[in-house]
Protein backbone atom coordinates (compact mmCIF):
# COMPACT_ATOMS: atom_id res chain seq x y z
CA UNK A 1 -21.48 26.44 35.79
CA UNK A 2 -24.45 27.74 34.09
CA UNK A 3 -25.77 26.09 31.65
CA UNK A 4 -24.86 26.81 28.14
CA UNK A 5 -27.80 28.43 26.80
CA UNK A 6 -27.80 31.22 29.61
CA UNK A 7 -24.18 31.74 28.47
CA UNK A 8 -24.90 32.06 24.95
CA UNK A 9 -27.87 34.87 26.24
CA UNK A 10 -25.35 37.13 28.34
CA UNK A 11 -23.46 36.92 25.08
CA UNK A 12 -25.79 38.40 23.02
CA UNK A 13 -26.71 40.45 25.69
CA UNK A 14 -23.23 41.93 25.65
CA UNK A 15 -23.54 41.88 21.57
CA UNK A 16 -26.96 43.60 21.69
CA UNK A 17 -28.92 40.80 20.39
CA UNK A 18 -30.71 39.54 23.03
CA UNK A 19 -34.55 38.49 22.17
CA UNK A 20 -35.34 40.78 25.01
CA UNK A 21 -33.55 43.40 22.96
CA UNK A 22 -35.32 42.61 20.04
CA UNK A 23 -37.75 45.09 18.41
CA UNK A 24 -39.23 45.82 15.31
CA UNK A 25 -38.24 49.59 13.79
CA UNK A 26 -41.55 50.44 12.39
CA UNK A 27 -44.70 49.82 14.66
CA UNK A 28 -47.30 50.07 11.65
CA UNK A 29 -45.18 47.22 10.16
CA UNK A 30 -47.88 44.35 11.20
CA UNK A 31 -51.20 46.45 9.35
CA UNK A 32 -48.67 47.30 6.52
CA UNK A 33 -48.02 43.24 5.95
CA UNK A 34 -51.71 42.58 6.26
CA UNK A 35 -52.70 44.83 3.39
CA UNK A 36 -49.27 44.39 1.22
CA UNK A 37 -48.58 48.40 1.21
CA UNK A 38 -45.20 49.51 1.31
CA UNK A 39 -45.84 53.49 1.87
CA UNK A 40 -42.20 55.39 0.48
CA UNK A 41 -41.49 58.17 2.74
CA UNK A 42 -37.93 58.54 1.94
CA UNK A 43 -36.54 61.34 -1.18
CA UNK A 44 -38.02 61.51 -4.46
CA UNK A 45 -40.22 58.51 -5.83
CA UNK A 46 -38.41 55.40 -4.09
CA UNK A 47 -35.36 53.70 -3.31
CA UNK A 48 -33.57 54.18 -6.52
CA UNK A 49 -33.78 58.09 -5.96
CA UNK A 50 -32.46 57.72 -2.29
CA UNK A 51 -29.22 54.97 -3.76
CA UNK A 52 -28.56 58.20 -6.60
CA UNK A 53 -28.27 60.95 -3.44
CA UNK A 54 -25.93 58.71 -1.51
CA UNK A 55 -23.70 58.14 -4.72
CA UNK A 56 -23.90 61.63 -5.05
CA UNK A 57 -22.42 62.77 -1.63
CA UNK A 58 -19.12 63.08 -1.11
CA UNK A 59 -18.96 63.21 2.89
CA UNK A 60 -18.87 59.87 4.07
CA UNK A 61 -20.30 61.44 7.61
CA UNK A 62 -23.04 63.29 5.40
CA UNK A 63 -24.11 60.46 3.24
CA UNK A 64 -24.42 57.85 6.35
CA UNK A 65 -26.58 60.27 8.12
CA UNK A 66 -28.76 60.44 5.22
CA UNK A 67 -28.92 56.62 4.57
CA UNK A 68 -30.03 56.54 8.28
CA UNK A 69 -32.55 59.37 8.16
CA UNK A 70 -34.04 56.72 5.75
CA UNK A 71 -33.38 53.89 6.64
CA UNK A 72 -36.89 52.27 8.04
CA UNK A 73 -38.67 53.36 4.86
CA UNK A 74 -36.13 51.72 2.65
CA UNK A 75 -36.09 48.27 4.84
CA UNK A 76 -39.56 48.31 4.45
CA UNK A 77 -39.30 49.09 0.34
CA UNK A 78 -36.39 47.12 -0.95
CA UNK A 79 -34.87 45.38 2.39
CA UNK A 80 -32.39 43.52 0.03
CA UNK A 81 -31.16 46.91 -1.49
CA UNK A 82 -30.79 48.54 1.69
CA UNK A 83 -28.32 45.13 3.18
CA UNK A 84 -26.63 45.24 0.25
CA UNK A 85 -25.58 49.50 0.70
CA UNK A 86 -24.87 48.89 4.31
CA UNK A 87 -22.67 45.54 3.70
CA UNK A 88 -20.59 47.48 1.50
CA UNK A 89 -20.04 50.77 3.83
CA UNK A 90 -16.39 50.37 5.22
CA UNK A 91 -16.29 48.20 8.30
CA UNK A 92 -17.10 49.95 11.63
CA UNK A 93 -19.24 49.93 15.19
CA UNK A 94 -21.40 52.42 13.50
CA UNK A 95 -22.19 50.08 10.19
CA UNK A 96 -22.31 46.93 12.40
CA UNK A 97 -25.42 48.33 14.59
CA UNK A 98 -26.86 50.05 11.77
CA UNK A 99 -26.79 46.22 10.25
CA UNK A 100 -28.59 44.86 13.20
CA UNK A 101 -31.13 47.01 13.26
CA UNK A 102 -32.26 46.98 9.71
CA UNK A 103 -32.21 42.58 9.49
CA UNK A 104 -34.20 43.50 12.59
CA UNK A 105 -36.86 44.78 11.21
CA UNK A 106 -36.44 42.81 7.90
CA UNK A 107 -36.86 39.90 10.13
CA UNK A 108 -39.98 41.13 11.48
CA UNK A 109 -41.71 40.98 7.99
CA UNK A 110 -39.77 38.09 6.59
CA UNK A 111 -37.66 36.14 8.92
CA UNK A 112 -37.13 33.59 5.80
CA UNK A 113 -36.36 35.99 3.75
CA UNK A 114 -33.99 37.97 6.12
CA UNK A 115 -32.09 34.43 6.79
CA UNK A 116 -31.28 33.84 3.34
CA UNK A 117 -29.65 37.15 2.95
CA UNK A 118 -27.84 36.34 5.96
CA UNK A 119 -26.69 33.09 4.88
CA UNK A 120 -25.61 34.74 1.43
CA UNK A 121 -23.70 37.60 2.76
CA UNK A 122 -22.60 36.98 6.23
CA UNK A 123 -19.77 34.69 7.71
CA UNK A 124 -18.15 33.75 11.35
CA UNK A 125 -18.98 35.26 13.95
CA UNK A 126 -21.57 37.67 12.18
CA UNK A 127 -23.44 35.23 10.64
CA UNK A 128 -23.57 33.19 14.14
CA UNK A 129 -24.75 35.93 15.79
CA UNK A 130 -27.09 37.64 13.25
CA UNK A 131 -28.64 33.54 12.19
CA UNK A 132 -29.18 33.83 16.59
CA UNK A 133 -30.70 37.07 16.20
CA UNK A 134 -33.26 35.73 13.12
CA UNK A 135 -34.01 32.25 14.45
CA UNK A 136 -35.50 33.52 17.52
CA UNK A 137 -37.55 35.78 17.38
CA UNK A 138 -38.98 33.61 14.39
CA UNK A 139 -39.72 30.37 15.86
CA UNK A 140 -42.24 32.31 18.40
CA UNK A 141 -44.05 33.22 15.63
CA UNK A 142 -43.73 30.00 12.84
CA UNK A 143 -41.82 27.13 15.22
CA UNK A 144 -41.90 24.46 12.63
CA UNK A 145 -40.79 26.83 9.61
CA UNK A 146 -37.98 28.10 11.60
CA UNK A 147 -36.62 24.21 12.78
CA UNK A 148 -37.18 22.87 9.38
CA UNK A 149 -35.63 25.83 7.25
CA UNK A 150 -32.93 25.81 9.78
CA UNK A 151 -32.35 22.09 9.53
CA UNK A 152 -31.38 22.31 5.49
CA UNK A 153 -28.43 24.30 6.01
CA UNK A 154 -25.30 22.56 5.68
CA UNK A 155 -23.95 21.19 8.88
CA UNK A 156 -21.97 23.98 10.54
CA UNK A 157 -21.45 25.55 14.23
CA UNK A 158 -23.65 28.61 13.27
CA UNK A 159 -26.63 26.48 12.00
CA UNK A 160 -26.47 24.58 15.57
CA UNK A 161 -26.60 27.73 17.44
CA UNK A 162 -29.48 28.99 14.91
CA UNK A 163 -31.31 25.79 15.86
CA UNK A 164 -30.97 26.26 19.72
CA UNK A 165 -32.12 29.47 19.78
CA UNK A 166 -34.58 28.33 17.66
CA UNK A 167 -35.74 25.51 19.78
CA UNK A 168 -35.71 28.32 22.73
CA UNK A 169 -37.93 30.53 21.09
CA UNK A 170 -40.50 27.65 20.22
CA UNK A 171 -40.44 26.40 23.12
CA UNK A 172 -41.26 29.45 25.10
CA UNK A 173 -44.56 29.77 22.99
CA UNK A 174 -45.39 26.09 22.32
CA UNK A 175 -43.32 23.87 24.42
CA UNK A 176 -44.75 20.51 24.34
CA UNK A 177 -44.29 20.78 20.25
CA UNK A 178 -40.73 21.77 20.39
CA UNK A 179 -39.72 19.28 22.88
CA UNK A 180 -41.32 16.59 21.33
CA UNK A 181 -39.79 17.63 17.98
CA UNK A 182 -36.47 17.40 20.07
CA UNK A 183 -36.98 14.07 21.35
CA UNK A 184 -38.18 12.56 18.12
CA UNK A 185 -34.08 13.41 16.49
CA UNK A 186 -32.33 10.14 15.52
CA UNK A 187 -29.17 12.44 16.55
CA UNK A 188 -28.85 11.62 20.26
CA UNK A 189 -26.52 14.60 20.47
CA UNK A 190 -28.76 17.21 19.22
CA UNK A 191 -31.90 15.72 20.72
CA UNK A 192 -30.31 16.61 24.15
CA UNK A 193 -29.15 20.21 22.70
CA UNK A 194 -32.81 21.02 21.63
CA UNK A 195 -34.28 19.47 24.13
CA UNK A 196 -32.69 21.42 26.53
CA UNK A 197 -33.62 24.89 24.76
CA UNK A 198 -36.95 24.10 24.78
CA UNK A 199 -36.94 23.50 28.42
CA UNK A 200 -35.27 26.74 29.14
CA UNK A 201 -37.54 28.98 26.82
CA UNK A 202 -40.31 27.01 28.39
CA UNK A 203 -39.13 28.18 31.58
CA UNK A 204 -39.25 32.02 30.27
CA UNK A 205 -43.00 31.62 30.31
CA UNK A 206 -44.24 28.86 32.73
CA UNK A 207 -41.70 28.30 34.99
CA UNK A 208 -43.78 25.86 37.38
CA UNK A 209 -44.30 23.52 34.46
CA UNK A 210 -41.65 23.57 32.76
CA UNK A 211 -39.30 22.81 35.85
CA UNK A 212 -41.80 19.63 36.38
CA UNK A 213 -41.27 18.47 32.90
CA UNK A 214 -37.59 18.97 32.69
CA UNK A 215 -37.35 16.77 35.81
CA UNK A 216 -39.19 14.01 34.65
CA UNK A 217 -37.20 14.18 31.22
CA UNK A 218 -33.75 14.27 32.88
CA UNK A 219 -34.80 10.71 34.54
CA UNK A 220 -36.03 9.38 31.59
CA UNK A 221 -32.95 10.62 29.71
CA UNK A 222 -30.55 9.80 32.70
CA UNK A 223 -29.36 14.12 32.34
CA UNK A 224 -29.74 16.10 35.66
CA UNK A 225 -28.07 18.86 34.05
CA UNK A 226 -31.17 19.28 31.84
CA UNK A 227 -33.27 19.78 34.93
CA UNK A 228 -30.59 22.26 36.60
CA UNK A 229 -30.57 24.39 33.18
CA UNK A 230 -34.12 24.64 33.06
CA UNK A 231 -34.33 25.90 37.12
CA UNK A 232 -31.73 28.15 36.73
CA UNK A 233 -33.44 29.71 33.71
CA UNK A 234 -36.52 30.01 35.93
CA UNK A 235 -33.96 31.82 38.68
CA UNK A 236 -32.88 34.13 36.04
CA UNK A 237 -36.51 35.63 36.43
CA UNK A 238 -37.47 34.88 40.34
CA UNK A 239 -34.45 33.23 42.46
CA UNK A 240 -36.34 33.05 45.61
CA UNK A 241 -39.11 30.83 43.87
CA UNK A 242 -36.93 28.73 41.60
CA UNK A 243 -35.11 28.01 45.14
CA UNK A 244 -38.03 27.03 47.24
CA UNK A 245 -39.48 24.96 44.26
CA UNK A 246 -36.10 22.72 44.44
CA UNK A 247 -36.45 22.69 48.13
CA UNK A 248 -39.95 21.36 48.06
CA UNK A 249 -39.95 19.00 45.26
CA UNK A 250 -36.89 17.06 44.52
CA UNK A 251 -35.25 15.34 47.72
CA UNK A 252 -32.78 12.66 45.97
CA UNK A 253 -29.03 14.34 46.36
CA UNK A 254 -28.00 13.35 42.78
CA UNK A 255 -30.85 14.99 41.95
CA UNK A 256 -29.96 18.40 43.40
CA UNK A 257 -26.90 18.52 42.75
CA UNK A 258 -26.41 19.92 39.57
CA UNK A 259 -29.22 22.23 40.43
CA UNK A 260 -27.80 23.68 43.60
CA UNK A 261 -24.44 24.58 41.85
CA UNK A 262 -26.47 26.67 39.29
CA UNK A 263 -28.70 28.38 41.93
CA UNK A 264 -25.25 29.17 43.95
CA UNK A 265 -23.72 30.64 41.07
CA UNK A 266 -27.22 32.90 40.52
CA UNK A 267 -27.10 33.60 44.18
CA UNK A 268 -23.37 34.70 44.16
CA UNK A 269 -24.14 37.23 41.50
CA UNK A 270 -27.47 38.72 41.63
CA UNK A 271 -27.69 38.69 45.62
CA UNK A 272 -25.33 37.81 47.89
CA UNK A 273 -26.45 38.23 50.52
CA UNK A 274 -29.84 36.21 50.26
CA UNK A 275 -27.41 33.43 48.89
CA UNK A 276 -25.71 33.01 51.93
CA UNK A 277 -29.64 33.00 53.81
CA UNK A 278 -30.14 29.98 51.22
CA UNK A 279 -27.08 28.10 51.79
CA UNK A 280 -27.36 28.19 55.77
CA UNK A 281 -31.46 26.89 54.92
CA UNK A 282 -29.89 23.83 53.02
CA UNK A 283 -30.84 20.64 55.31
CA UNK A 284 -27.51 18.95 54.11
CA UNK A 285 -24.21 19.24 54.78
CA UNK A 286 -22.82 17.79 52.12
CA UNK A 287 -24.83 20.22 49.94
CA UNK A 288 -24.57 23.41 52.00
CA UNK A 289 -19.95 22.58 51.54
CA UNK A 290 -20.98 21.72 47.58
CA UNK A 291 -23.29 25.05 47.58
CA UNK A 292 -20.39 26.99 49.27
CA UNK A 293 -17.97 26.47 47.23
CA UNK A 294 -19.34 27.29 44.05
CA UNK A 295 -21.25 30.66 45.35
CA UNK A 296 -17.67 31.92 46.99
CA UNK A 297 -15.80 31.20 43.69
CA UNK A 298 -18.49 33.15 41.95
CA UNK A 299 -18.61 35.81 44.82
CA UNK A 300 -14.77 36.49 44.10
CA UNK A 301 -15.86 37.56 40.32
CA UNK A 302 -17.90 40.48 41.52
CA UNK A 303 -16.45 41.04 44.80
CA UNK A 304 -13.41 38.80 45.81
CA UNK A 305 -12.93 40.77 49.06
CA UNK A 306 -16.20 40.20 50.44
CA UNK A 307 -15.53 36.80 49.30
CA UNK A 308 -12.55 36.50 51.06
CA UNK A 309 -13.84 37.99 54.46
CA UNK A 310 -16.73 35.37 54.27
CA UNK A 311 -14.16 32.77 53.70
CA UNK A 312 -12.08 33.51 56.67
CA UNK A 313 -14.92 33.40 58.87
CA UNK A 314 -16.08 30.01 58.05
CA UNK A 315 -14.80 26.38 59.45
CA UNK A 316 -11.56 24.96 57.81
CA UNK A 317 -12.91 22.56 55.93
CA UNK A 318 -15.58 23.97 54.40
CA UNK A 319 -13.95 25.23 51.66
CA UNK A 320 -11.78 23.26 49.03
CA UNK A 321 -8.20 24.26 48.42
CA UNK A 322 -8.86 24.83 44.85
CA UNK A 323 -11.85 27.12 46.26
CA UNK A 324 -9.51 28.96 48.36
CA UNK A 325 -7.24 29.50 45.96
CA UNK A 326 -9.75 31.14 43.19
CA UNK A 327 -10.70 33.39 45.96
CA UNK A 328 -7.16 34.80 47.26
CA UNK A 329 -6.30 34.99 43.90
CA UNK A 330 -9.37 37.11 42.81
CA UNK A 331 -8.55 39.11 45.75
CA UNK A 332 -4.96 39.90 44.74
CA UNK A 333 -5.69 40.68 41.38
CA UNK A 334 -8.53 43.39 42.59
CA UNK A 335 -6.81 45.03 45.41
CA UNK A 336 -2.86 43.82 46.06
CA UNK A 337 -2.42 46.53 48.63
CA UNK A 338 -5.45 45.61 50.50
CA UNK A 339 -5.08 41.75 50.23
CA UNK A 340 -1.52 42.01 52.04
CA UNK A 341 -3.16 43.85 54.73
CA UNK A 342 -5.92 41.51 54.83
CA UNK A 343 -3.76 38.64 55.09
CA UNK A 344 -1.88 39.64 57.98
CA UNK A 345 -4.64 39.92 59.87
CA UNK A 346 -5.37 35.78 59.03
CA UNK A 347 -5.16 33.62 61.97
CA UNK A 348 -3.47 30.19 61.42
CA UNK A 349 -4.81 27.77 59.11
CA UNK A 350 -5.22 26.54 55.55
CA UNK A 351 -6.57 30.17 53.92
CA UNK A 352 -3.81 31.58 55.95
CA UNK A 353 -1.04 29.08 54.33
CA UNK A 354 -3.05 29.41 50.55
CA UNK A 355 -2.58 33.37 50.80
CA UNK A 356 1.09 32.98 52.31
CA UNK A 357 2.35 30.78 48.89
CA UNK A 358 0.46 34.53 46.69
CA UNK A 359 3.11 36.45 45.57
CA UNK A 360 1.88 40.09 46.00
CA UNK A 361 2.87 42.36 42.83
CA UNK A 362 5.74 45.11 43.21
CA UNK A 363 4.91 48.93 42.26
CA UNK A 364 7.08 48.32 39.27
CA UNK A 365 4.92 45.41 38.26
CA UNK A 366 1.18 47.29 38.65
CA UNK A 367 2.90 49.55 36.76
C-alpha cells in the first residue's frame, strides 16, 4: 500500500543508495572545488604512476587493495580514469560498492559530469540505480539543472526514476519550484509522478506544510493518493504526529481513506502496538474495519502469530476473508507446528473454518 516512492527508498535502502546513505569520501572536497586544486596524494607524480603499479601487480587481491588505498585521491584527480579501471575489474560485490562509492564522491564535485559517465557506461538495473543515486543528491543542490539535464535523455524507465528522485530531492529544498515545475508538464502522466515526489521530499523537511499543500492539490487534481503519499512520508519520520494531523484536519471519508491504509501499514510495522491504540481512537467504524484490515495483513509480515492471536480475539466480521486468509497463511508458513496447535485451540467461526481448509506441511515437506 505505500506509496511508490517510499518503495523505491527501502529499495535503495536495501541497495545502499539511499540519500540518507549518501556521503561525500573526501570532506575537504567543497574548499578544494572553490580554489580548483586537486592535491595528488597517491604513488609517484599522479594517476598515470598509480594505473602503471596496478598493471604491474600480479595479485588480483594485492592490486585491488592498492587501487583502494588510493582511491579518493584518484576520484578527485582523474574521476573518469578511475570509473573506467573499476568498470573493467571482473564483476563482483566488492567492485560493485567500490563503484558506488567513487560516482559518490564524483557526484559530489560534478553531478553532470558523473551522470554522463553513467549514462555512457552503465545499463539496467545499474544504471537505474546509480542515475537514482546521482539525481538526488543533485537536485538539492542545482534543482533546475538536474530536471532539465534529466529531461534530454531519451525516453526510458531509468530516466523516469532519475526524474522522480530528482523531483524528491528538489522538492525537499525548494518545494514550491519543483511542484510548480511538475504541474506546468503537458504530460498528465508525469505531472502526477513529479508532482507527487515533490510532495514527499517536501514532507522530509516541512511536514506540516507540505501535508496542507498535498491536500489541497489532490482536490484540485481529483488524486487522494497524492495526499496519502505525502502523510505517510511525514509518518516515516513521526507516526504519532502525521496521525493526529489526519485526525484533526481532514474529516470527509473519501478523503481519509487512502491515508488511513498507509498510516495502518506504518503502524503494523514500526509499532504495533501503538497501531492498535490508533485504530480503537478512529471515530468510524467503517474506517477502524478498513484500518484493520490492512494493519493485520501487514502485522502477519513481521509477526503473523501475533497477528493471528489479535485476529481471533476480535468480532467476526471485522475482518475480510481475504484478510483472514493472508494472516493464517503467514502464520503457517512461519511456524506450521505452532499454527496447528494454535488452531485447535479456535472456537467456532469463520477464522476457525479459513485455518481448517490450510493444509499444514508434513516433516518430509519442511524438509
Amino acid at each position: 500500500i505505500l506509496g511508490f516512492f517510499l518503495g523505491l527508498c527501502a529499495q535503495l535502502d536495501r541497495e545502499g543508495l539511499s540519500d540518507d546513505n549518501y556521503r561525500p569520501l573526501v570532506d575537504g572536497a567543497p574548499h578544494e572545488r572553490q580554489t580548483g586544486i586537486k592535491k595528488w596524494s597517491g604513488p609517484g607524480d599522479g594517476p598515470s604512476d598509480l594505473l602503471a603499479m596496478l598493471e604491474r601487480e600480479t595479485s588480483p587481491l594485492v592490486r585491488y587493495k592498492l587501487a583502494l588505498d588510493h582511491m579518493e585521491a584518484w576520484v578527485k584527480r582523474d574521476p573518469r580514469g578511475a570509473l573506467d579501471w573499476i568498470k573493467s575489474q571482473q564483476l563482483s560485490a566488492r567492485r560493485k560498492e567500490v563503484m558506488r562509492l567513487a560516482i559518490g564522491q564524483y557526484a559530489e564535485n560534478d553531478a553532470k559530469g558523473a551522470a554522463e559517465w553513467v549514462l555512457a557506461n552503465l545499463s539496467g538495473v545499474d544504471l537505474h540505480n546509480t542515475l537514482i543515486q546521482i539525481s538526488s543528491p543533485w537536485s538539492r543542490v542545482n534543482g533546475p539543472e538536474a530536471v532539465a539535464w534529466l529531461s534530454e535523455l531519451p525516453e526510458s524507465k531509468q530516466r523516469d526514476a532519475a526524474l522522480e528522485s530528482a523531483f524528491f530531492g528538489w522538492g525537499s529544498v525548494d518545494p514550491i519550484t519543483a511542484v510548480a515545475q511538475a504541474d506546468n508538464h503537458q504530460d498528465k502522466e508525469l505531472a502526477s509522478v513529479w508532482r507527487r515526489a515533490a510532495h514527499a521530499g517536501w514532507a522530509k523537511s516541512d511536514p506540516v506544510a507540505a501535508v496542507t499543500a498535498s491536500l489541497n492539490s489532490s482536490r484540485q487534481h481529483d488524486d487522494m493518493s497524492q495526499f496519502a503519499n505525502t502523510l505517510a512520508n511525514w509518518a516515516t519520520i513521526d507516526l504519532s504526529a502525521s496521525a493526529d494531523w489526519l485526525q484533526k484536519n481532514v474529516s470527509a471519508p473519501a478523503e481519509r481513506a487512502d491515508a488511513i491504509l498507509e498510516l495502518s501499514t506504518i503502524f503494523a510495522r514500526q509499532s504495533p502496538d501503538a497501531g492498535l491504540d490508533w485504530i480503537r481512537s478512529l471515530p468510524d467504524e467503517k474506517e477502524r474495519q478498513l484500518a484493520s484490515n490492512q494493519f493485520a495483513i501487514d502485522w502477519a509480515s513481521v509477526d503473523a502469530a501475533a497477528s493471528a492471536k489479535w485476529a481471533a480475539e476480535q468480532a467476526p466480521n471485522l475482518l475480510t476473508h481475504e484478510a483472514q486468509k493472508e494472516i493464517l497463511m503467514g502464520f503457517l508458513a512461519e511456524d506450521s507446528e505452532a499454527f496447528q496447535q494454535w488452531r485447535n485451540t479456535l472456537p467456532e467461526g469463520p477464522l476457525k473454518d479459513q485455518a481448517t481448509k490450510l493444509v499444514v506441511p508434513s516433516e518430509d515437506e519442511e524438509n
